[in-house]
C-alpha atoms as a PDB file:
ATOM      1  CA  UNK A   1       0.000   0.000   0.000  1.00  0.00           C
ATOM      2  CA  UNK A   2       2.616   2.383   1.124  1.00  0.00           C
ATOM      3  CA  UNK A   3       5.490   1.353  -1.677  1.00  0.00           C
ATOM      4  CA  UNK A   4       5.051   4.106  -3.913  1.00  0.00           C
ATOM      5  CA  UNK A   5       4.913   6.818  -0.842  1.00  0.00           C
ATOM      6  CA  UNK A   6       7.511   9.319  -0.357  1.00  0.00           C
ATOM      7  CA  UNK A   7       7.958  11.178   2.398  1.00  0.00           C
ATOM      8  CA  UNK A   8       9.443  14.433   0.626  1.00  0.00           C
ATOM      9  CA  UNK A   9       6.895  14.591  -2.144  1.00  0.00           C
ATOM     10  CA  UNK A  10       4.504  14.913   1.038  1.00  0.00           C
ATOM     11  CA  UNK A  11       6.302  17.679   2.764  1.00  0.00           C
ATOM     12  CA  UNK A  12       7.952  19.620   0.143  1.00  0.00           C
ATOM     13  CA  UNK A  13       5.403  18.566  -2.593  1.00  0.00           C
ATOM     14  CA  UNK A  14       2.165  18.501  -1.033  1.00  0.00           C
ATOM     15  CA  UNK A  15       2.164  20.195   2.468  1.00  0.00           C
ATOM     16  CA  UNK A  16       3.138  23.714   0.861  1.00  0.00           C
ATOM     17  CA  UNK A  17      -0.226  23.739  -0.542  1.00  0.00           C
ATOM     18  CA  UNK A  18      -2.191  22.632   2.766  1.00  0.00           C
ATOM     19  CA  UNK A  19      -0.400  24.909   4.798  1.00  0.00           C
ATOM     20  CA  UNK A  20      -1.212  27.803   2.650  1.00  0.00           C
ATOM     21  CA  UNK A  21      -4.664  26.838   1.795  1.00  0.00           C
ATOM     22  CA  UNK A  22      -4.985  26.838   6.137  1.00  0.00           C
ATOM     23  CA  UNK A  23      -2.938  29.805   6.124  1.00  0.00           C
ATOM     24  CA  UNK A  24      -5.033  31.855   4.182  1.00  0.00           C
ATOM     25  CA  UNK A  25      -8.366  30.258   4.837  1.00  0.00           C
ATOM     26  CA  UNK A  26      -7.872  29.891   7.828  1.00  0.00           C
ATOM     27  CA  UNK A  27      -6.842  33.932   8.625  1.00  0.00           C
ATOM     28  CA  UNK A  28     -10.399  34.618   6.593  1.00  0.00           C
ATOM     29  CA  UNK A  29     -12.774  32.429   8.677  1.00  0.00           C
ATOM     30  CA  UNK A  30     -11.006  33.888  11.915  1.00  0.00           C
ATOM     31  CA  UNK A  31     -11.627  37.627  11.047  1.00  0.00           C
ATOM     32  CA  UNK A  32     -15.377  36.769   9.789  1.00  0.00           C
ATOM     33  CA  UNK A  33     -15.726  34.455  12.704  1.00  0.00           C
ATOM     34  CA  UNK A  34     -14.257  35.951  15.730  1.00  0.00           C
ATOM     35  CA  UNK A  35     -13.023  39.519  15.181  1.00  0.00           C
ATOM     36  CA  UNK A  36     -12.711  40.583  18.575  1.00  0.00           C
ATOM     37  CA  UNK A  37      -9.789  37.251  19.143  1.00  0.00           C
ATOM     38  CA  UNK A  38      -8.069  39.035  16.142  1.00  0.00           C
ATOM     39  CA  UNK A  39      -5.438  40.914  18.738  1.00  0.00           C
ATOM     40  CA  UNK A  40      -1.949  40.286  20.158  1.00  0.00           C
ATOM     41  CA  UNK A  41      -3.050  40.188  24.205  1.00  0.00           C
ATOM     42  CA  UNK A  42      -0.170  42.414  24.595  1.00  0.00           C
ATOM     43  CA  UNK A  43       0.862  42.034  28.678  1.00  0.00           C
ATOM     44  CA  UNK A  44       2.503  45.148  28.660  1.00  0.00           C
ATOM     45  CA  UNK A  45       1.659  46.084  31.984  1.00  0.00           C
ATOM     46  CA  UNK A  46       3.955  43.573  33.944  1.00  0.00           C
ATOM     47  CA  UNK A  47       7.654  43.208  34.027  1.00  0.00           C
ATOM     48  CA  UNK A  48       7.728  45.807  31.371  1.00  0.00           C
ATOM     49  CA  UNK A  49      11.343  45.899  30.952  1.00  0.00           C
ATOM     50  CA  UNK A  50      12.145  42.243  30.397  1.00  0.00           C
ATOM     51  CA  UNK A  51       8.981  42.882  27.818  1.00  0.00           C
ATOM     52  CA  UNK A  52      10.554  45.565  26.331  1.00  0.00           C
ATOM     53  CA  UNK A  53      14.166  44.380  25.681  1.00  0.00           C
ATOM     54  CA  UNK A  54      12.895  41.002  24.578  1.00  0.00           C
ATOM     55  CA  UNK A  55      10.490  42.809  22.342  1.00  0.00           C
ATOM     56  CA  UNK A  56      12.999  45.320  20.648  1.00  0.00           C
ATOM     57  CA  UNK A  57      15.194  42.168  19.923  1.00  0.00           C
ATOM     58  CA  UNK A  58      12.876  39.573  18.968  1.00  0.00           C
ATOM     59  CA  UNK A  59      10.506  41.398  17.091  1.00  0.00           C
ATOM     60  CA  UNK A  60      13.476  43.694  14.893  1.00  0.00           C
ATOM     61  CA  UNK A  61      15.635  40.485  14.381  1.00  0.00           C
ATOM     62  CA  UNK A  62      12.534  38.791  12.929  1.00  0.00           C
ATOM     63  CA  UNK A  63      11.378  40.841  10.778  1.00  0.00           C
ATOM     64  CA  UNK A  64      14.984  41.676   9.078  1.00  0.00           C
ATOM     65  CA  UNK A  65      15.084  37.298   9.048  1.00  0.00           C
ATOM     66  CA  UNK A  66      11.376  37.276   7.509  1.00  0.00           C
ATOM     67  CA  UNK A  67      11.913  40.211   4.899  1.00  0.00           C
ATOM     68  CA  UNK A  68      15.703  38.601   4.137  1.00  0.00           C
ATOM     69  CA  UNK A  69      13.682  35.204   3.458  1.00  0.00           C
ATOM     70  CA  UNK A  70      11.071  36.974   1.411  1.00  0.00           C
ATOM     71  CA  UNK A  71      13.585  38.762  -0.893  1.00  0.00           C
ATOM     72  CA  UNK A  72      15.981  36.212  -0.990  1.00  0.00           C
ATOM     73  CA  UNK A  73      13.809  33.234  -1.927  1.00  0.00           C
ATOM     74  CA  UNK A  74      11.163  35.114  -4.672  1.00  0.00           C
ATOM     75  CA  UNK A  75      13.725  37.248  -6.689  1.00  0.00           C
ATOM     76  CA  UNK A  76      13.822  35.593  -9.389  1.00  0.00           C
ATOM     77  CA  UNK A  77      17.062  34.166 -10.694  1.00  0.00           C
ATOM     78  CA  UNK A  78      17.166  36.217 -13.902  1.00  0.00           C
ATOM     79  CA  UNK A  79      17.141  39.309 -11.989  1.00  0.00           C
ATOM     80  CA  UNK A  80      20.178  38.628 -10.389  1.00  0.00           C
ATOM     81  CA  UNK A  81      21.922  37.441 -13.798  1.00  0.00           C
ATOM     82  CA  UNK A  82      20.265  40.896 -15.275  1.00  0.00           C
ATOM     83  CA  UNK A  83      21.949  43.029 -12.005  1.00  0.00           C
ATOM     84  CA  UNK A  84      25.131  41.042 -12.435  1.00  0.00           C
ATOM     85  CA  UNK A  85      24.591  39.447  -8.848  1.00  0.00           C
ATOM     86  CA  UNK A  86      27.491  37.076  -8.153  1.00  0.00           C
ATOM     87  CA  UNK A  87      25.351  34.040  -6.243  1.00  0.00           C
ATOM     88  CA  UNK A  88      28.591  33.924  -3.832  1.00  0.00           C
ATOM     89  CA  UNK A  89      27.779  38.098  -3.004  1.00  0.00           C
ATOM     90  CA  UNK A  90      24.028  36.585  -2.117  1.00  0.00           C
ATOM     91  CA  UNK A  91      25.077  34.215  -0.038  1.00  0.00           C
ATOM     92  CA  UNK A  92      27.475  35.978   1.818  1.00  0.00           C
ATOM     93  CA  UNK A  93      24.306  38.500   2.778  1.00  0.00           C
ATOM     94  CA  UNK A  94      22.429  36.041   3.895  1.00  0.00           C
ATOM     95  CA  UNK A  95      25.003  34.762   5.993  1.00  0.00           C
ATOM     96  CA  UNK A  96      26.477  38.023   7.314  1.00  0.00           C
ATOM     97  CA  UNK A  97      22.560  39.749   7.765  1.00  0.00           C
ATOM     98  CA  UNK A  98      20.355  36.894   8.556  1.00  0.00           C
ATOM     99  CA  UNK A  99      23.341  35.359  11.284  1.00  0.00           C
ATOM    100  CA  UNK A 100      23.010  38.456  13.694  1.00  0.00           C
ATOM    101  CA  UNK A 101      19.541  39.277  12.954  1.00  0.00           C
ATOM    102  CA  UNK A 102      18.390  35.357  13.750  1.00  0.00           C
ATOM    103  CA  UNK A 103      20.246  35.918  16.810  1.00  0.00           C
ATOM    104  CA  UNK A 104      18.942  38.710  18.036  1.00  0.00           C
ATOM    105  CA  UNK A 105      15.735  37.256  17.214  1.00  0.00           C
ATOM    106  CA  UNK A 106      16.656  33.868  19.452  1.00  0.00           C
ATOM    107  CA  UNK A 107      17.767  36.166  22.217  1.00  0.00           C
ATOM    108  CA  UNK A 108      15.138  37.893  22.502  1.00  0.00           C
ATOM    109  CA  UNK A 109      12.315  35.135  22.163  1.00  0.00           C
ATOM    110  CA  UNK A 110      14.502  33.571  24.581  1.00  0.00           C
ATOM    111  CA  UNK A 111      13.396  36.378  27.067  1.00  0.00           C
ATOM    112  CA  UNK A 112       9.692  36.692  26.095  1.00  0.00           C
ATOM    113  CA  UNK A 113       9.779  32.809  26.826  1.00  0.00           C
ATOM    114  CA  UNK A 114      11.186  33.380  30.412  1.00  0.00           C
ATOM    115  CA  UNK A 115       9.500  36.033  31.006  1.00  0.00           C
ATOM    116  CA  UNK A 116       5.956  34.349  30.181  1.00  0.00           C
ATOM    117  CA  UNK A 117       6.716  30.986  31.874  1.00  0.00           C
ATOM    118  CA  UNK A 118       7.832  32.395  34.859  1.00  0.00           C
ATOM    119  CA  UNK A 119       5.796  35.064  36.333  1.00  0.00           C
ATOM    120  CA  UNK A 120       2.579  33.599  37.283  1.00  0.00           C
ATOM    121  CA  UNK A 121       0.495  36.233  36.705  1.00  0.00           C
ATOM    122  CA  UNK A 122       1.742  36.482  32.640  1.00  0.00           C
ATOM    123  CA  UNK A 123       1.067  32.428  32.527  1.00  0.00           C
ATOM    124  CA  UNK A 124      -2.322  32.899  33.878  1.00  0.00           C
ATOM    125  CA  UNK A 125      -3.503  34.688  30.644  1.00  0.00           C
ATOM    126  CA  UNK A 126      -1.479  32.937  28.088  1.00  0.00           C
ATOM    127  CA  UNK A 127      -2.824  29.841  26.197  1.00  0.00           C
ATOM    128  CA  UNK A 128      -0.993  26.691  25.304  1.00  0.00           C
ATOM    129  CA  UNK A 129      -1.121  28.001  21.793  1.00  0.00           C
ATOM    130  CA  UNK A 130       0.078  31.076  22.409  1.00  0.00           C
ATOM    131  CA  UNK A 131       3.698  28.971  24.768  1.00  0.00           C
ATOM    132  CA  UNK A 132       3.311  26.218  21.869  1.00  0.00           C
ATOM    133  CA  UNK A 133       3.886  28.969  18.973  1.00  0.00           C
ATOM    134  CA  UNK A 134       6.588  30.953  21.096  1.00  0.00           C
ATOM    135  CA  UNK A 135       8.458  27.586  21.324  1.00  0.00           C
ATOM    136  CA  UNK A 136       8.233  26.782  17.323  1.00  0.00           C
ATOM    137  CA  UNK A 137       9.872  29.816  16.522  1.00  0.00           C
ATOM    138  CA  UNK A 138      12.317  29.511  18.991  1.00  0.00           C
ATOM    139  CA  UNK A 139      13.288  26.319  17.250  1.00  0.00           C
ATOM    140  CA  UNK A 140      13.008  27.728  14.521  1.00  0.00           C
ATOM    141  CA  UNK A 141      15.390  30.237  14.855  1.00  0.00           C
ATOM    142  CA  UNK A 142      17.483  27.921  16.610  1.00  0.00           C
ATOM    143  CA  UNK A 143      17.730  25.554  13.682  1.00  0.00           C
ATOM    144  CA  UNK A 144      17.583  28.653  10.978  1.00  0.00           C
ATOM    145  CA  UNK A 145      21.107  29.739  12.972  1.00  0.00           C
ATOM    146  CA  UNK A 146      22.494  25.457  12.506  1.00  0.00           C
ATOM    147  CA  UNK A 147      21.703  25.644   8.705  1.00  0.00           C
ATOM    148  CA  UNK A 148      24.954  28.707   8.408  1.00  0.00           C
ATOM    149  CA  UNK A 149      26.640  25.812   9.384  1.00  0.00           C
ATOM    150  CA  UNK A 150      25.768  24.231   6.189  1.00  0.00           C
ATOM    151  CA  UNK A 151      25.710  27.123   4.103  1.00  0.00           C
ATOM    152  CA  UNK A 152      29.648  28.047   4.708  1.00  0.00           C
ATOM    153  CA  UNK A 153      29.851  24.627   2.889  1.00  0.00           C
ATOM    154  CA  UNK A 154      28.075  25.763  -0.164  1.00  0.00           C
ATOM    155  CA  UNK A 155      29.780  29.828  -0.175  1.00  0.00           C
ATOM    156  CA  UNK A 156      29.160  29.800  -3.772  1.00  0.00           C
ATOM    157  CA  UNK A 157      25.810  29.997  -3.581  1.00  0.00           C
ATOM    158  CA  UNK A 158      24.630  26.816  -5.291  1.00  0.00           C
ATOM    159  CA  UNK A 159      22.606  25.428  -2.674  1.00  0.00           C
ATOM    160  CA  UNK A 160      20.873  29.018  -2.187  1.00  0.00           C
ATOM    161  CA  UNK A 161      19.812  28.755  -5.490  1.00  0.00           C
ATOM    162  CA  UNK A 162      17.928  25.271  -5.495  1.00  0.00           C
ATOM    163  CA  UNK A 163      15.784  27.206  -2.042  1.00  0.00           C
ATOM    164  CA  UNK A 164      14.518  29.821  -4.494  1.00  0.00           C
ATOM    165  CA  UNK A 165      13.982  27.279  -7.266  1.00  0.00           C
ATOM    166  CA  UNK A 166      11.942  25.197  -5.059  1.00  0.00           C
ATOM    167  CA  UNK A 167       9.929  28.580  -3.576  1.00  0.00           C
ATOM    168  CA  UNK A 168       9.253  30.023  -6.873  1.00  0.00           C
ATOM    169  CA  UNK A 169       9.007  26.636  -8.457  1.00  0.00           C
ATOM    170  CA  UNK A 170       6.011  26.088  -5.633  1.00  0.00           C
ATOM    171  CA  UNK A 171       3.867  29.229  -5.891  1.00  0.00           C
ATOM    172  CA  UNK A 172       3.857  28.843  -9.536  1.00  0.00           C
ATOM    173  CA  UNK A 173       2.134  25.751  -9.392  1.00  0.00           C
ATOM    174  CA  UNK A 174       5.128  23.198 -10.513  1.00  0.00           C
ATOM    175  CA  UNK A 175       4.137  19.877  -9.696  1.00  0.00           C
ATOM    176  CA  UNK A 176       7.736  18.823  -9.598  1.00  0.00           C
ATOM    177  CA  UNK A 177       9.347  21.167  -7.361  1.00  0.00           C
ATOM    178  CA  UNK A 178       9.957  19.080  -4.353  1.00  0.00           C
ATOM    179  CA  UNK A 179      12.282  17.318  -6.546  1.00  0.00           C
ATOM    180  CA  UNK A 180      14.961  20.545  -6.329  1.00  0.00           C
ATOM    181  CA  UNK A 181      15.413  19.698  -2.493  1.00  0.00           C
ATOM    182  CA  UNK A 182      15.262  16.028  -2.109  1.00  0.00           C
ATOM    183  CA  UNK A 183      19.145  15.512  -1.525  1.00  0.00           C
ATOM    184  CA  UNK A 184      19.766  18.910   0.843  1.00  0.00           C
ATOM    185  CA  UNK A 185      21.180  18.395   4.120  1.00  0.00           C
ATOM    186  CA  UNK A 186      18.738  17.686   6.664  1.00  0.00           C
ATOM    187  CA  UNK A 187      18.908  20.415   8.844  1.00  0.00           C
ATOM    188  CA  UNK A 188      17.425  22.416   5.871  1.00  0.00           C
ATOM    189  CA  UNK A 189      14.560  20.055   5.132  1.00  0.00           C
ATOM    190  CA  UNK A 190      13.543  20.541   9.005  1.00  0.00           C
ATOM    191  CA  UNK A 191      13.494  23.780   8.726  1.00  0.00           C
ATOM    192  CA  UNK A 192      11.150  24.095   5.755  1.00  0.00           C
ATOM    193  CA  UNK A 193       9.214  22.047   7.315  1.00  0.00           C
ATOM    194  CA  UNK A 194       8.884  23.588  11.335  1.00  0.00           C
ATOM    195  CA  UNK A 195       8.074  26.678   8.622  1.00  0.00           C
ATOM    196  CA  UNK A 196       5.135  25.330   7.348  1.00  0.00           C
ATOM    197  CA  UNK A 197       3.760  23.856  10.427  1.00  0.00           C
ATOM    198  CA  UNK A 198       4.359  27.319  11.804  1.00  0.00           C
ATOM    199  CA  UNK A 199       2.156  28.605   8.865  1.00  0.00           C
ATOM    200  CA  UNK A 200      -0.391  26.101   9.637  1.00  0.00           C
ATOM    201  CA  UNK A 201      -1.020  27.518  13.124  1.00  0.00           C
ATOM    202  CA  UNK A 202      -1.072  30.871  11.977  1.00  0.00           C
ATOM    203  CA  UNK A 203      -4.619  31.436  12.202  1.00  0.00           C
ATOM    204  CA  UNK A 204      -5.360  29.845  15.181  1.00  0.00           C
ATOM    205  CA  UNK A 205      -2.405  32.027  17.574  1.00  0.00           C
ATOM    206  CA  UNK A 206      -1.814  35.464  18.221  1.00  0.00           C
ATOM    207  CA  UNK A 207       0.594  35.387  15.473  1.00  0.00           C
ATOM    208  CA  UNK A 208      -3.078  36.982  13.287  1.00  0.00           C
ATOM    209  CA  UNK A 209      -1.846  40.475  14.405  1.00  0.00           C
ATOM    210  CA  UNK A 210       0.906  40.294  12.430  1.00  0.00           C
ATOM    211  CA  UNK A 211      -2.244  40.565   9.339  1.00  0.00           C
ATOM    212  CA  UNK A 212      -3.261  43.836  11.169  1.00  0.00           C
ATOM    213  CA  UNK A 213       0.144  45.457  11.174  1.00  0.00           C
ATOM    214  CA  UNK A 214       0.446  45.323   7.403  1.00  0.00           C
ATOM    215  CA  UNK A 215      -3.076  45.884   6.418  1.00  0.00           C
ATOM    216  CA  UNK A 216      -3.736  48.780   9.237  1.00  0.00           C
ATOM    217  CA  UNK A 217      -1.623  51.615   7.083  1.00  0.00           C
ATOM    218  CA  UNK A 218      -3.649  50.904   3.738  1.00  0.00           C
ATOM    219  CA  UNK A 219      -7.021  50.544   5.862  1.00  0.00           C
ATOM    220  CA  UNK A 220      -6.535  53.836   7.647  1.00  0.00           C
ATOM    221  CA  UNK A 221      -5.959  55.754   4.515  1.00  0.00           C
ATOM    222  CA  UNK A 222      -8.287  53.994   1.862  1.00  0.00           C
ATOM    223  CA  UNK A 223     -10.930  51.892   3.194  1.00  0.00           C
ATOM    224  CA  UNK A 224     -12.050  53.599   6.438  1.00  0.00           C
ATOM    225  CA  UNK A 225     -15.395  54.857   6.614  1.00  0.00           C
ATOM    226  CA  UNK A 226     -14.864  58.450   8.133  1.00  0.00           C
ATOM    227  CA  UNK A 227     -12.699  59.952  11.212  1.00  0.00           C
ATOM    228  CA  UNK A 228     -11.794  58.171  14.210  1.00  0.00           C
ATOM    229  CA  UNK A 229     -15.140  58.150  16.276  1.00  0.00           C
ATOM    230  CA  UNK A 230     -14.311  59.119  20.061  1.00  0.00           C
ATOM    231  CA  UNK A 231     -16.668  58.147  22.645  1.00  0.00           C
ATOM    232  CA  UNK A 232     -16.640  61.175  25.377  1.00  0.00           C
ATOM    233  CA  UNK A 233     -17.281  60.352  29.162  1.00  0.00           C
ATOM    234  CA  UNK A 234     -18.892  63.344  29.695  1.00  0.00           C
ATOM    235  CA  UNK A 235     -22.535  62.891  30.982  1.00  0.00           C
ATOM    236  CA  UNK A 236     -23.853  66.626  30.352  1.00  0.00           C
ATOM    237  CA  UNK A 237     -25.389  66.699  26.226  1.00  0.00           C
ATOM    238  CA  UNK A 238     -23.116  68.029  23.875  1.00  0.00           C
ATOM    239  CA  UNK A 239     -25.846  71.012  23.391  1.00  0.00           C
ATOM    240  CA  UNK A 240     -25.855  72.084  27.237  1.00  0.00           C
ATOM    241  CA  UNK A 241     -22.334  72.280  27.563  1.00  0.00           C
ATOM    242  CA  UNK A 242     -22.117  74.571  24.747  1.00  0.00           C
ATOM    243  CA  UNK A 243     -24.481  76.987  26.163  1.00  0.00           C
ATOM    244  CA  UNK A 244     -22.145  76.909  29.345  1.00  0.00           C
ATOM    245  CA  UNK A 245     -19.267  77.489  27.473  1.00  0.00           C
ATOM    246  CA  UNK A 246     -20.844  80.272  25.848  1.00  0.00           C
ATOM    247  CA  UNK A 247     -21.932  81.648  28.752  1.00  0.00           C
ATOM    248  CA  UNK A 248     -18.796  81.623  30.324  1.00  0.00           C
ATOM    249  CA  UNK A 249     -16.885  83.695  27.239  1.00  0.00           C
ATOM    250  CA  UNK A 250     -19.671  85.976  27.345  1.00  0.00           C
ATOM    251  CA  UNK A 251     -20.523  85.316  23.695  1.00  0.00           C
ATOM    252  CA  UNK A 252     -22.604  82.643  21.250  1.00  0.00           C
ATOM    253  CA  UNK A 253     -21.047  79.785  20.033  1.00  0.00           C
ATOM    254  CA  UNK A 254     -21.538  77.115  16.962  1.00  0.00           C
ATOM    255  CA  UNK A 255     -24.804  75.596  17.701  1.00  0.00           C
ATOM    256  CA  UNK A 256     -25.155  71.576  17.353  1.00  0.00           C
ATOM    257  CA  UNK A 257     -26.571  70.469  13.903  1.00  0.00           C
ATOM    258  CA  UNK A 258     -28.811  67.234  13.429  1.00  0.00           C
ATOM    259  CA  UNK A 259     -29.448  65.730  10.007  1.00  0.00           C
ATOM    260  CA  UNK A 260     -33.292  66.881  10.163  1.00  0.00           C
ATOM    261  CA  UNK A 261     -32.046  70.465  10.138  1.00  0.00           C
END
């Protein structure tokens, strides 16, 4: 039954597709289904400064490792041929950028990590999801940091160039593309695939606010409905307090409009 079944045509061949079919599907249903979840649950209120270092570190190592991933993967290979690119010049960026910025990154999640399993009161309001994801990244990191290992092995950027192969090869539909990594060292097919079991949980962790943070900028400016609506505490109508004000400054103000008039 199971002679013709290989495990890399599953997880580089197949699982790409799952986990961004639950990625994206997955994000939708959320926001539809449970808006108010969509948040980060910041803690910020206790042991600020561990939260703050960890934050810095963490959160600006992983976006310079995510963007650095993004760009290096999906650039095509043509444009650096076109740009005159040596693949060696690539690879030493990724090594000499991504190294400090992944360990930043570990440092840092190292701290939220300690900081949420330890104080009681931070563990009370956290979810297994929410330790489980913190931990996948971690290892994550931790084996992202292993694979330079590998990659000072390949400095002529070879190896870099079968990853965006297989990337690009993937979200243009190429049936074939788990066949680029099949022979890579193992620490790199781990790492692909912690990645997409990372993507997988996406929807279901905190991890949704990371949606917000992009999408917030282009909401505020194109799609909102009007200006920020305040809600004011004050318990006196808007009307009577005018006539106060105006009574104090000894002269008429702006009176309050309503659609009938």
């Amino acid at each position: 039954m199971f002679e013709g079944f290989d495990i890399n045509f599953t997880i580089f061949g197949v699982m790409p597709y799952v986990a961004l079919t639950v990625f994206l599907v997955g994000s939708i249903a959320r926001y539809e289904r449970d808006p108010f979840t969509w948040k980060s649950s910041s803690s910020q209120l206790l042991r600020r400064k561990q939260l703050i270092w960890g934050s810095i570190l963490f959160h600006a190592g992983i976006l310079t490792v995510f963007f650095g991933h993004l760009v290096g993967l999906f650039t095509p290979v043509w444009v650096l041929d076109a740009l005159g690119v040596p693949y060696g010049l690539k690879q030493w960026m990724a090594v000499l950028i991504g190294g400090p910025a992944g360990l930043a990154a570990l440092i840092g999640g190292t701290m939220l990590i300690h900081r949420r399993l330890t104080d009681p009161r931070i563990r009370a309001t956290s979810t297994t999801l929410d330790v489980l994801i913190m931990i996948l990244i971690w290892l994550q990191l931790a084996i992202g940091l292993l694979t330079i290992t590998q990659s000072l092995q390949h400095m002529d950027g070879a190896e870099m160039i079968r990853f965006m192969e297989w990337s690009q090869s993937v979200v243009t539909w190429n049936v074939n593309a788990w066949v680029t990594v099949v022979d890579v060292h193992w620490l790199f097919k781990l790492h692909i695939f912690l990645g997409l079991i990372i993507t997988m949980l996406f929807p279901f962790t905190r991890l949704v606010h990371i949606w917000s943070g992009f999408a917030a900028p282009f909401r505020y400016l194109l799609t909102r409905p009007g200006y920020q609506i305040v809600r004011s505490r004050r318990r006196r109508p808007l009307e009577e307090r005018r006539r106060a004000f105006d009574a104090r400054q000894a002269k008429p103000g702006p009176k309050v409009t309503t659609p009938a008039d």
